[in-house]
PDB file of N, CA and C in Angstrom:
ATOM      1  N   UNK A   1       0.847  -1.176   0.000  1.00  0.00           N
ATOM      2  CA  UNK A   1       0.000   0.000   0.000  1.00  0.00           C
ATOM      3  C   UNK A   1       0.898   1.246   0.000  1.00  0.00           C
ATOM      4  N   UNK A   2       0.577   2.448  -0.637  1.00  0.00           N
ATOM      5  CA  UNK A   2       1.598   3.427  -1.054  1.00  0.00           C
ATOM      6  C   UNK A   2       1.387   4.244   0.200  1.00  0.00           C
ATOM      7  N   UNK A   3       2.872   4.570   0.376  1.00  0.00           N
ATOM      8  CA  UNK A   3       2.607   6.027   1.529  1.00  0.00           C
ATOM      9  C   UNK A   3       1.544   7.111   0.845  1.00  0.00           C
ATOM     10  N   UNK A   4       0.980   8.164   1.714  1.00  0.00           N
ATOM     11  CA  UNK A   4       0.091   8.982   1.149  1.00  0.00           C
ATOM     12  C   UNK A   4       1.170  10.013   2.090  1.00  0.00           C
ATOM     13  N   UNK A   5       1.046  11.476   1.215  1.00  0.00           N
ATOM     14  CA  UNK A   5       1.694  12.547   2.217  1.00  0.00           C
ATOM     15  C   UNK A   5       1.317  13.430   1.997  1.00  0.00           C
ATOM     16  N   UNK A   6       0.449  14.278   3.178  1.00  0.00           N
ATOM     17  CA  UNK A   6      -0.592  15.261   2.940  1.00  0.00           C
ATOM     18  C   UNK A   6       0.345  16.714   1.907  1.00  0.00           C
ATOM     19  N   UNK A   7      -0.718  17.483   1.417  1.00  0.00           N
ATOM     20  CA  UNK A   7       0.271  18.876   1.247  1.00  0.00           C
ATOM     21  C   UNK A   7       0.650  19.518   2.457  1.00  0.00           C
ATOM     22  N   UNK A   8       0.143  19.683   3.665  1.00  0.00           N
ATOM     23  CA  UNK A   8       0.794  20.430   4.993  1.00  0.00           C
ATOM     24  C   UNK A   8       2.391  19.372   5.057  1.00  0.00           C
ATOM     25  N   UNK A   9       2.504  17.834   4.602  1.00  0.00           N
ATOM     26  CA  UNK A   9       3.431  17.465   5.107  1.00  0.00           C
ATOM     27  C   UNK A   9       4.598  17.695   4.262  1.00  0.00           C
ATOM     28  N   UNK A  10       3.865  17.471   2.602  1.00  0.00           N
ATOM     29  CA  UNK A  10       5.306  18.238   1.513  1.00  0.00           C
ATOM     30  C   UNK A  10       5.604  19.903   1.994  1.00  0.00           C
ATOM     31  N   UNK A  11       4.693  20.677   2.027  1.00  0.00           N
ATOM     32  CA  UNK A  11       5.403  22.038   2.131  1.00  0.00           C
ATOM     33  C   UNK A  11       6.107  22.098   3.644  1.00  0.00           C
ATOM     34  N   UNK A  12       5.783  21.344   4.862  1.00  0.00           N
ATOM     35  CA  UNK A  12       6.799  21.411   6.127  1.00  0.00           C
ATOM     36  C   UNK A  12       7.745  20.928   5.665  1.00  0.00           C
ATOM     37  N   UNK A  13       7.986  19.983   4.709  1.00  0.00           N
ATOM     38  CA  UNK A  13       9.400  19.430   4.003  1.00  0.00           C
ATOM     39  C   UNK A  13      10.149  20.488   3.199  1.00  0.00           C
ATOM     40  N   UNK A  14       9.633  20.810   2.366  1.00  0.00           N
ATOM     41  CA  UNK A  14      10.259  22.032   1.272  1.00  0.00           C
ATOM     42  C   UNK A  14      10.757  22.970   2.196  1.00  0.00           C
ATOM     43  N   UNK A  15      10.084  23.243   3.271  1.00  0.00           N
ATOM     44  CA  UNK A  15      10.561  24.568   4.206  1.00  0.00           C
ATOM     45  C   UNK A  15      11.692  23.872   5.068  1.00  0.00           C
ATOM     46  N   UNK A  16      11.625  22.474   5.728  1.00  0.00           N
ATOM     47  CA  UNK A  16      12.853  22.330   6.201  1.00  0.00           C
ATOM     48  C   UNK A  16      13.938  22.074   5.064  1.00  0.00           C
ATOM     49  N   UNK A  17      14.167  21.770   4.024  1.00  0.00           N
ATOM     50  CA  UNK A  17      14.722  21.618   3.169  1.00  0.00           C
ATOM     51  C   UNK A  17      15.720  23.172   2.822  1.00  0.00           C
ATOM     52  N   UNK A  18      14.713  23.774   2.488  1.00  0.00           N
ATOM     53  CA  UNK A  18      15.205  24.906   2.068  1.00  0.00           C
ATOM     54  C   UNK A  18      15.811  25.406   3.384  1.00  0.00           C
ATOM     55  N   UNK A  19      15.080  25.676   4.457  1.00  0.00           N
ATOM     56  CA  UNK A  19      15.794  26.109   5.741  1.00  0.00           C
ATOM     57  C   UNK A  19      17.336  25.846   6.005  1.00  0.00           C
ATOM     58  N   UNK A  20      17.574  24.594   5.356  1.00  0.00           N
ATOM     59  CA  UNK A  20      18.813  23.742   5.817  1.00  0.00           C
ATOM     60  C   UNK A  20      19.832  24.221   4.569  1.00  0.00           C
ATOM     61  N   UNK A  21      19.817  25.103   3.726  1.00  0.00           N
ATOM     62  CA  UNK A  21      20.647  25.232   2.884  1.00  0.00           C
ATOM     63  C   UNK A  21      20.651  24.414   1.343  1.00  0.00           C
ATOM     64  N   UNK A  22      19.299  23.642   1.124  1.00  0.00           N
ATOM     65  CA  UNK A  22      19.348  23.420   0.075  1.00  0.00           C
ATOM     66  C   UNK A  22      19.959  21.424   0.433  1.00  0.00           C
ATOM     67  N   UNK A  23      19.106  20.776  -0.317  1.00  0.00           N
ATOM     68  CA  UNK A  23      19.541  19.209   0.018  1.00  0.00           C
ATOM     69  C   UNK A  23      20.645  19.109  -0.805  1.00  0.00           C
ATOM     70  N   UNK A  24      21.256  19.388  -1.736  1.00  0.00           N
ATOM     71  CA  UNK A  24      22.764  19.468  -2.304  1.00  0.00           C
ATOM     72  C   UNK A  24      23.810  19.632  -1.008  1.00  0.00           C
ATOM     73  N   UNK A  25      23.842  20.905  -0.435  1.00  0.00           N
ATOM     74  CA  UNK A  25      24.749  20.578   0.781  1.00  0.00           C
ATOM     75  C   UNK A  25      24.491  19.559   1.654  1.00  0.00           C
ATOM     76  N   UNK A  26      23.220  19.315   2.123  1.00  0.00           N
ATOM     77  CA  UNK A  26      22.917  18.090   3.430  1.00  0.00           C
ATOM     78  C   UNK A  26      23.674  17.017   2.533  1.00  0.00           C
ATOM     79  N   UNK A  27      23.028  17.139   1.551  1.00  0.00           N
ATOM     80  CA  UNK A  27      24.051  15.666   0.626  1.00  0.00           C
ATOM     81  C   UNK A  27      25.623  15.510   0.649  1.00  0.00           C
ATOM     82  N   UNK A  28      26.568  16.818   0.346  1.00  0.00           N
ATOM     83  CA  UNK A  28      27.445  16.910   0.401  1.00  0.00           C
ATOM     84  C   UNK A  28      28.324  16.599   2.120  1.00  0.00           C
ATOM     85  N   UNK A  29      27.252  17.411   2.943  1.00  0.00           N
ATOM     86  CA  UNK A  29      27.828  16.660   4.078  1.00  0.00           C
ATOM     87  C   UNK A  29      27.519  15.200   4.745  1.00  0.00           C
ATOM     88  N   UNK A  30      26.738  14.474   4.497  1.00  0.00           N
ATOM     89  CA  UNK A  30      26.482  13.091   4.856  1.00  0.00           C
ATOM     90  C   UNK A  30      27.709  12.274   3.801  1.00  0.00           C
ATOM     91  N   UNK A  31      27.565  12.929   2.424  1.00  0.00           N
ATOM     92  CA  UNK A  31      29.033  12.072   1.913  1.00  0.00           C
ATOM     93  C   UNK A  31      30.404  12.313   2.746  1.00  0.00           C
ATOM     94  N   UNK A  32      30.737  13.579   3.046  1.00  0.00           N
ATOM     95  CA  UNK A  32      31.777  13.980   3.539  1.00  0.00           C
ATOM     96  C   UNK A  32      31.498  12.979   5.059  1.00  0.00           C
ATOM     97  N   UNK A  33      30.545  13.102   5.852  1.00  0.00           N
ATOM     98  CA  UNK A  33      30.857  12.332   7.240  1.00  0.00           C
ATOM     99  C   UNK A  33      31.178  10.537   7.303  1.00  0.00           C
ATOM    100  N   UNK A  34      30.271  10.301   5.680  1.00  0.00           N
ATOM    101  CA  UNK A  34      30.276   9.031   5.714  1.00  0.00           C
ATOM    102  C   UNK A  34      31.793   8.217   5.527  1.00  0.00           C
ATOM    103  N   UNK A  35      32.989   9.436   4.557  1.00  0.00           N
ATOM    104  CA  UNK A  35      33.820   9.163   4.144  1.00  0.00           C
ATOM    105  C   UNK A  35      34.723   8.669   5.674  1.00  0.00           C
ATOM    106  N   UNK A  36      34.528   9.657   6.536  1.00  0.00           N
ATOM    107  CA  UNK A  36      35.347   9.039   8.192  1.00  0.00           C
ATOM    108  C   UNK A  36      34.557   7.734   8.637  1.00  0.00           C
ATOM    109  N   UNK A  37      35.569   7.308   9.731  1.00  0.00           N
ATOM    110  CA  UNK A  37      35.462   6.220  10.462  1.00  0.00           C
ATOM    111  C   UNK A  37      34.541   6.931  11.399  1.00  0.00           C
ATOM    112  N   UNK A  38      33.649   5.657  12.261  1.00  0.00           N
ATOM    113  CA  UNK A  38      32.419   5.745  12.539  1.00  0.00           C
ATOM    114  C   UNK A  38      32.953   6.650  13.759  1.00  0.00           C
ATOM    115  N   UNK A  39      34.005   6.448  14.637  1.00  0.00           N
ATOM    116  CA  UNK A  39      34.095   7.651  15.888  1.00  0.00           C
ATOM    117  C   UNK A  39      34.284   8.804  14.957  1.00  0.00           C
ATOM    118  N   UNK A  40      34.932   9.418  14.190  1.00  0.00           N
ATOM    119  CA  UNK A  40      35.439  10.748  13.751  1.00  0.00           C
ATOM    120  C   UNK A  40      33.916  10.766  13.259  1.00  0.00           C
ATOM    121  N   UNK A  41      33.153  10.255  12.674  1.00  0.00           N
ATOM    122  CA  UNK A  41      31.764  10.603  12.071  1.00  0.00           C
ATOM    123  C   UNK A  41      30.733  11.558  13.602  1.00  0.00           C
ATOM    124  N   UNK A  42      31.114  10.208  14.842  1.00  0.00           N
ATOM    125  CA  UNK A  42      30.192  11.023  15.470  1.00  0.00           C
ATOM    126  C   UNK A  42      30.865  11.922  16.659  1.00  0.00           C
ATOM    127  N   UNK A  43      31.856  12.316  16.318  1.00  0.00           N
ATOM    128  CA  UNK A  43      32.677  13.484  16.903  1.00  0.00           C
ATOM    129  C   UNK A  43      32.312  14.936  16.174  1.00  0.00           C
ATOM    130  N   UNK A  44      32.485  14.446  14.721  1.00  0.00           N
ATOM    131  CA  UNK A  44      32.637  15.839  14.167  1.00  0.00           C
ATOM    132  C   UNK A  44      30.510  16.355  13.576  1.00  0.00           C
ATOM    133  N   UNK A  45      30.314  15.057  13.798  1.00  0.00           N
ATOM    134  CA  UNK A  45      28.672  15.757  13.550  1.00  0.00           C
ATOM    135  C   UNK A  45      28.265  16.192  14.857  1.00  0.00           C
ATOM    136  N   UNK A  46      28.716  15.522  16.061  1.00  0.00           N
ATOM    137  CA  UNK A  46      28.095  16.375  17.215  1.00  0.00           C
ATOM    138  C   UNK A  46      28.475  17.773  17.864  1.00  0.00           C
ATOM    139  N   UNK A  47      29.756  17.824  17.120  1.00  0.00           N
ATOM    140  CA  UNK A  47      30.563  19.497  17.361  1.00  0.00           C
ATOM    141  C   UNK A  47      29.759  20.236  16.780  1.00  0.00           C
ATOM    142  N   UNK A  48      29.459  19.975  15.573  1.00  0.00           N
ATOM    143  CA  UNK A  48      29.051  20.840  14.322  1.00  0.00           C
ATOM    144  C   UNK A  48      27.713  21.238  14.975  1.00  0.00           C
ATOM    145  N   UNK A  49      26.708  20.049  15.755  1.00  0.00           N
ATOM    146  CA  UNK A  49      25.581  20.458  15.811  1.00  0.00           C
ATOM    147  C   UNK A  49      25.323  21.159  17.176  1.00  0.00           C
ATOM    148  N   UNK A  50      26.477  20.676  17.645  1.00  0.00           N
ATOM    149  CA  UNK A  50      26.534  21.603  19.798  1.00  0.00           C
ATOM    150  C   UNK A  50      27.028  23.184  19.055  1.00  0.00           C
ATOM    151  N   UNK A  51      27.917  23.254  17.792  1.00  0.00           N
ATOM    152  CA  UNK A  51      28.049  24.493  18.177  1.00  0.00           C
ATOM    153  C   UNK A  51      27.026  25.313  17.442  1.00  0.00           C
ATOM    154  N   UNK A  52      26.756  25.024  16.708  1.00  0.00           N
ATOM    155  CA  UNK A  52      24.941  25.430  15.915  1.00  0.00           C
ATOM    156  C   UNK A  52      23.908  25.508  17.010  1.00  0.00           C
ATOM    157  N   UNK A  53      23.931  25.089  17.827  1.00  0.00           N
ATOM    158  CA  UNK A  53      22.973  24.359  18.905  1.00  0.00           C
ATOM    159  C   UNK A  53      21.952  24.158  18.388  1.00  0.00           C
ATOM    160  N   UNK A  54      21.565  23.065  17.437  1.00  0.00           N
ATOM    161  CA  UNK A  54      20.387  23.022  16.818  1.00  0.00           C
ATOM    162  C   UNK A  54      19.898  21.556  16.592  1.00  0.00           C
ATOM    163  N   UNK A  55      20.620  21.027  17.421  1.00  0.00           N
ATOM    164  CA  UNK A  55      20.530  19.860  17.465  1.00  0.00           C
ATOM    165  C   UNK A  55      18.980  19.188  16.997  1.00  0.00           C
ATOM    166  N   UNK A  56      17.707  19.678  17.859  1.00  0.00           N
ATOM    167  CA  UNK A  56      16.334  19.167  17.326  1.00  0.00           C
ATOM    168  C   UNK A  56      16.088  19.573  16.240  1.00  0.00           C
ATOM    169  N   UNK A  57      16.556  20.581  15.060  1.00  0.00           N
ATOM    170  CA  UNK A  57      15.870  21.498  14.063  1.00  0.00           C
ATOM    171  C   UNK A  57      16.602  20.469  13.459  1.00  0.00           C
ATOM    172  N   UNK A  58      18.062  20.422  13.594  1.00  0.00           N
ATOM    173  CA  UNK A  58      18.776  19.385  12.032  1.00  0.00           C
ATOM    174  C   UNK A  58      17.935  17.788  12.316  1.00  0.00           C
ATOM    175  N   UNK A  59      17.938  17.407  13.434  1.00  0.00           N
ATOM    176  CA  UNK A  59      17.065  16.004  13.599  1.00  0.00           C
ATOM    177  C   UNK A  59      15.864  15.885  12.410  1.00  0.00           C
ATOM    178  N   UNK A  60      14.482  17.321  13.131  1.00  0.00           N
ATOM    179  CA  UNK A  60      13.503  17.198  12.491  1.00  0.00           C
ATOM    180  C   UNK A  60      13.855  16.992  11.222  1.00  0.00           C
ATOM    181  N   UNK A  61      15.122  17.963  10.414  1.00  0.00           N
ATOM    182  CA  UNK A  61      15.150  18.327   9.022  1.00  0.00           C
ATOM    183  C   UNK A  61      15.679  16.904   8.487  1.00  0.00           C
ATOM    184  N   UNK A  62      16.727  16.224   9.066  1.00  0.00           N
ATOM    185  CA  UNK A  62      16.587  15.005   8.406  1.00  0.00           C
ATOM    186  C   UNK A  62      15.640  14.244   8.170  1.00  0.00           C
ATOM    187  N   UNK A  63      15.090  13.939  10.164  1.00  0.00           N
ATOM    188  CA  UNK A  63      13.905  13.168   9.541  1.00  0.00           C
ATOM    189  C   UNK A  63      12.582  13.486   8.461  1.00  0.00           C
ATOM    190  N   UNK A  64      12.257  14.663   8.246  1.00  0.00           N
ATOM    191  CA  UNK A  64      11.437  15.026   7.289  1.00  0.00           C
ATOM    192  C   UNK A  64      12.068  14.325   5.603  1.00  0.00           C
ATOM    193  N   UNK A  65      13.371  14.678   5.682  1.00  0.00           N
ATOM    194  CA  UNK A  65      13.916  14.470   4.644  1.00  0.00           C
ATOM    195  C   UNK A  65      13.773  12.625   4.180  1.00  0.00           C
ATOM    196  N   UNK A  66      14.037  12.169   4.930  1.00  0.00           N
ATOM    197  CA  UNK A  66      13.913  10.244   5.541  1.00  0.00           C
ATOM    198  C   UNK A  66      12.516   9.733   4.362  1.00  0.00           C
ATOM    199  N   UNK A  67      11.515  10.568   5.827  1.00  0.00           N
ATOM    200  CA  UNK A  67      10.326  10.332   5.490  1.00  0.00           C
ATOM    201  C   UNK A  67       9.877  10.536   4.027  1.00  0.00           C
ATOM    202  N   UNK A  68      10.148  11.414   3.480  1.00  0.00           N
ATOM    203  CA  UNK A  68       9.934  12.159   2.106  1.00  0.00           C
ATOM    204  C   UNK A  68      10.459  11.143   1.338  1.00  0.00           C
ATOM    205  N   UNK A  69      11.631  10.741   0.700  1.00  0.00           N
ATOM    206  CA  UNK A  69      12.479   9.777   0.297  1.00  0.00           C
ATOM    207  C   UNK A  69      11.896   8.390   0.337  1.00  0.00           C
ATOM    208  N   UNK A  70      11.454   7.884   1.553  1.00  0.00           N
ATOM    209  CA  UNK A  70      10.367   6.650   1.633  1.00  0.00           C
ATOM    210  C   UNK A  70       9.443   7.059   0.742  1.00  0.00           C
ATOM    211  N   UNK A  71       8.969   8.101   1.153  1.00  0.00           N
ATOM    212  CA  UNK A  71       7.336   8.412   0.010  1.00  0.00           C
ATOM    213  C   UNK A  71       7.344   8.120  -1.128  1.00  0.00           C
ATOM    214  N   UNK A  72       8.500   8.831  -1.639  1.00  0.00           N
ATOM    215  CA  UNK A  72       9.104   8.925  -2.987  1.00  0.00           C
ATOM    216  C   UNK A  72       8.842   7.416  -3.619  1.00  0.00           C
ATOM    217  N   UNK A  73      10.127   6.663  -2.815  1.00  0.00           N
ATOM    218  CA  UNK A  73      10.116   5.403  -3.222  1.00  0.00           C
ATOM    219  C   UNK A  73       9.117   4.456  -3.313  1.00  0.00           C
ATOM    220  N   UNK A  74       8.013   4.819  -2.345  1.00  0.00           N
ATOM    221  CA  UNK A  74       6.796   4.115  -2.345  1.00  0.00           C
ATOM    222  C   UNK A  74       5.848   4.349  -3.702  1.00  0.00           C
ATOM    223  N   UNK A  75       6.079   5.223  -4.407  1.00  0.00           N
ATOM    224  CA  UNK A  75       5.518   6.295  -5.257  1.00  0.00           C
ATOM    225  C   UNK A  75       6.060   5.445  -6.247  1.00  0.00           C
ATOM    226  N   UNK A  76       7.291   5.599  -6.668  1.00  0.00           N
ATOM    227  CA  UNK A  76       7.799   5.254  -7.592  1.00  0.00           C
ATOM    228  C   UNK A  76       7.410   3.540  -7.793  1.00  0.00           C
ATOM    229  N   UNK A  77       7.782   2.842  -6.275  1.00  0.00           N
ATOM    230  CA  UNK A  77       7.569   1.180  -6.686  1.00  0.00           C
ATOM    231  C   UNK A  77       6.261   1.339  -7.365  1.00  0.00           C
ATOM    232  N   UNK A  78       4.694   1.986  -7.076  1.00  0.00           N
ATOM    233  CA  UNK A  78       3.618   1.970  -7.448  1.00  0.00           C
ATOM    234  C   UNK A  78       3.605   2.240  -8.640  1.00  0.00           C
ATOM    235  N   UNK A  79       4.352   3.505  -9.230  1.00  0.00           N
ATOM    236  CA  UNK A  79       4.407   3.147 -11.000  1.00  0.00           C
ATOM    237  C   UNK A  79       4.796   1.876 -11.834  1.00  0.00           C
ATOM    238  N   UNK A  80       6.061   1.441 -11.426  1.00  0.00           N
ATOM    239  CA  UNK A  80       6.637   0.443 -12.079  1.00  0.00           C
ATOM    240  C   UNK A  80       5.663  -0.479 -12.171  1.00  0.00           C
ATOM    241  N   UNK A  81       5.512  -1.189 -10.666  1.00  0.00           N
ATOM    242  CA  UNK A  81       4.321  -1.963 -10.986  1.00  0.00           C
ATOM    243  C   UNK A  81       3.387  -1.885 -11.252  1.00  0.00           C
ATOM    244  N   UNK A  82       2.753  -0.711 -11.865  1.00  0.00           N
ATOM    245  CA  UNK A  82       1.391  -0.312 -12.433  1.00  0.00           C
ATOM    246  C   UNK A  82       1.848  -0.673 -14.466  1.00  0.00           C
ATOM    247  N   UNK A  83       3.528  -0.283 -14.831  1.00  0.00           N
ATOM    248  CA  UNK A  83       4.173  -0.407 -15.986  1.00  0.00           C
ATOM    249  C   UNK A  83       3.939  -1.795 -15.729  1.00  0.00           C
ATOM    250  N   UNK A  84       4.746  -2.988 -15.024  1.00  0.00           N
ATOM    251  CA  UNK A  84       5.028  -3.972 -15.204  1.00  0.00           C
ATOM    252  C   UNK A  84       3.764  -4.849 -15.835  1.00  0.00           C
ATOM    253  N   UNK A  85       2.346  -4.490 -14.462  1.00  0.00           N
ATOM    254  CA  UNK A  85       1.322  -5.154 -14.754  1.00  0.00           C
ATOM    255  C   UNK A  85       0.352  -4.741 -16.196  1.00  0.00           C
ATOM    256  N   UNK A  86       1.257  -3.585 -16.787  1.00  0.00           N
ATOM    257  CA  UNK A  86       0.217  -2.976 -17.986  1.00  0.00           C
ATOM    258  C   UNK A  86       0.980  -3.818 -19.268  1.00  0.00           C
ATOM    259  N   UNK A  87       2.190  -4.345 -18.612  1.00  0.00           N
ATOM    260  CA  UNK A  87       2.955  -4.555 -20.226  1.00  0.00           C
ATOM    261  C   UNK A  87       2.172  -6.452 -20.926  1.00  0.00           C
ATOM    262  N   UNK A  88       2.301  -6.738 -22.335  1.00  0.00           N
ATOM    263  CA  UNK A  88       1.420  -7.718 -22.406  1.00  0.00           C
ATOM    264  C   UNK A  88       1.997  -9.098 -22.467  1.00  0.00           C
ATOM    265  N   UNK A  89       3.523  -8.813 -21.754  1.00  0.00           N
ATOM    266  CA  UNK A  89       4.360 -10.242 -21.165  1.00  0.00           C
ATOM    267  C   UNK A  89       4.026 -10.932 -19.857  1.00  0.00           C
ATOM    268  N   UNK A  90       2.823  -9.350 -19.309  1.00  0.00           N
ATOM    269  CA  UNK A  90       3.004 -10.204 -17.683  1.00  0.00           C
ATOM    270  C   UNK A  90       1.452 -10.768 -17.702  1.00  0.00           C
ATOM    271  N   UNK A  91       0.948 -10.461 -18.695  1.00  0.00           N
ATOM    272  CA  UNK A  91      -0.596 -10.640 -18.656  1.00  0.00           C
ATOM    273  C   UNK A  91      -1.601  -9.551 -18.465  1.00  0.00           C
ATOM    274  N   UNK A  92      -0.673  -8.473 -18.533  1.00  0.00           N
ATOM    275  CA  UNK A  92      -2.024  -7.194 -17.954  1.00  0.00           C
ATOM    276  C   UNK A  92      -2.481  -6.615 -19.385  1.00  0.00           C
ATOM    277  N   UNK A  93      -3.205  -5.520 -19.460  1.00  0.00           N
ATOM    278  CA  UNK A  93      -3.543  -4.663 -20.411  1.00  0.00           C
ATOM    279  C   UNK A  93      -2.454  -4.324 -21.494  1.00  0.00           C
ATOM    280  N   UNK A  94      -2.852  -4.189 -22.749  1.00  0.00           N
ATOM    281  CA  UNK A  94      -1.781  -3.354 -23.761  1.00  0.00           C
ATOM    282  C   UNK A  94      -1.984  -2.068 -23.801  1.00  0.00           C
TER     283      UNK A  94
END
């Protein structure tokens, strides 16, 4: 069954998104933390976020981000298999 995600829950996403500098940087830094070993990973993300002190705002903003990404993917499996079952190898509609 596909995730459903209200519009109040995409635009609280777009706004933490954008809030956070744009998901290109969040991206750029999860590659950059992932590249260290797992102590230097959670040394230098918890500096970063004690000295921001924002510790709950970057949480929420990931997890919004998480959640969104599941959606996505839930979204997407529902096309394919809507393609798969339409094509006339699997038995569905032409």
């Amino acid at each position: 069954m596909p995730m459903k995600c209200t519009q109040a829950e995409l635009s609280e996403l777009r706004a933490a998104l954008a809030d956070e500098g744009k998901l290109d940087v969040l991206t750029a830094q999860a590659q950059h933390w992932l590249g260290k070993a797992p102590s230097e990973q959670r040394r230098e993300i918890a500096a970063i976020v004690e000295q921001r002190g924002e510790m709950a705002r970057l949480l929420h903003g990931l997890g919004a981000a998480a959640t969104f990404h599941e959606w996505s993917a839930a979204m997407f499996r529902e096309v394919i298999d809507q393609i798969e079952a339409a094509r006339p190898s699997s038995g569905g509609a032409s």
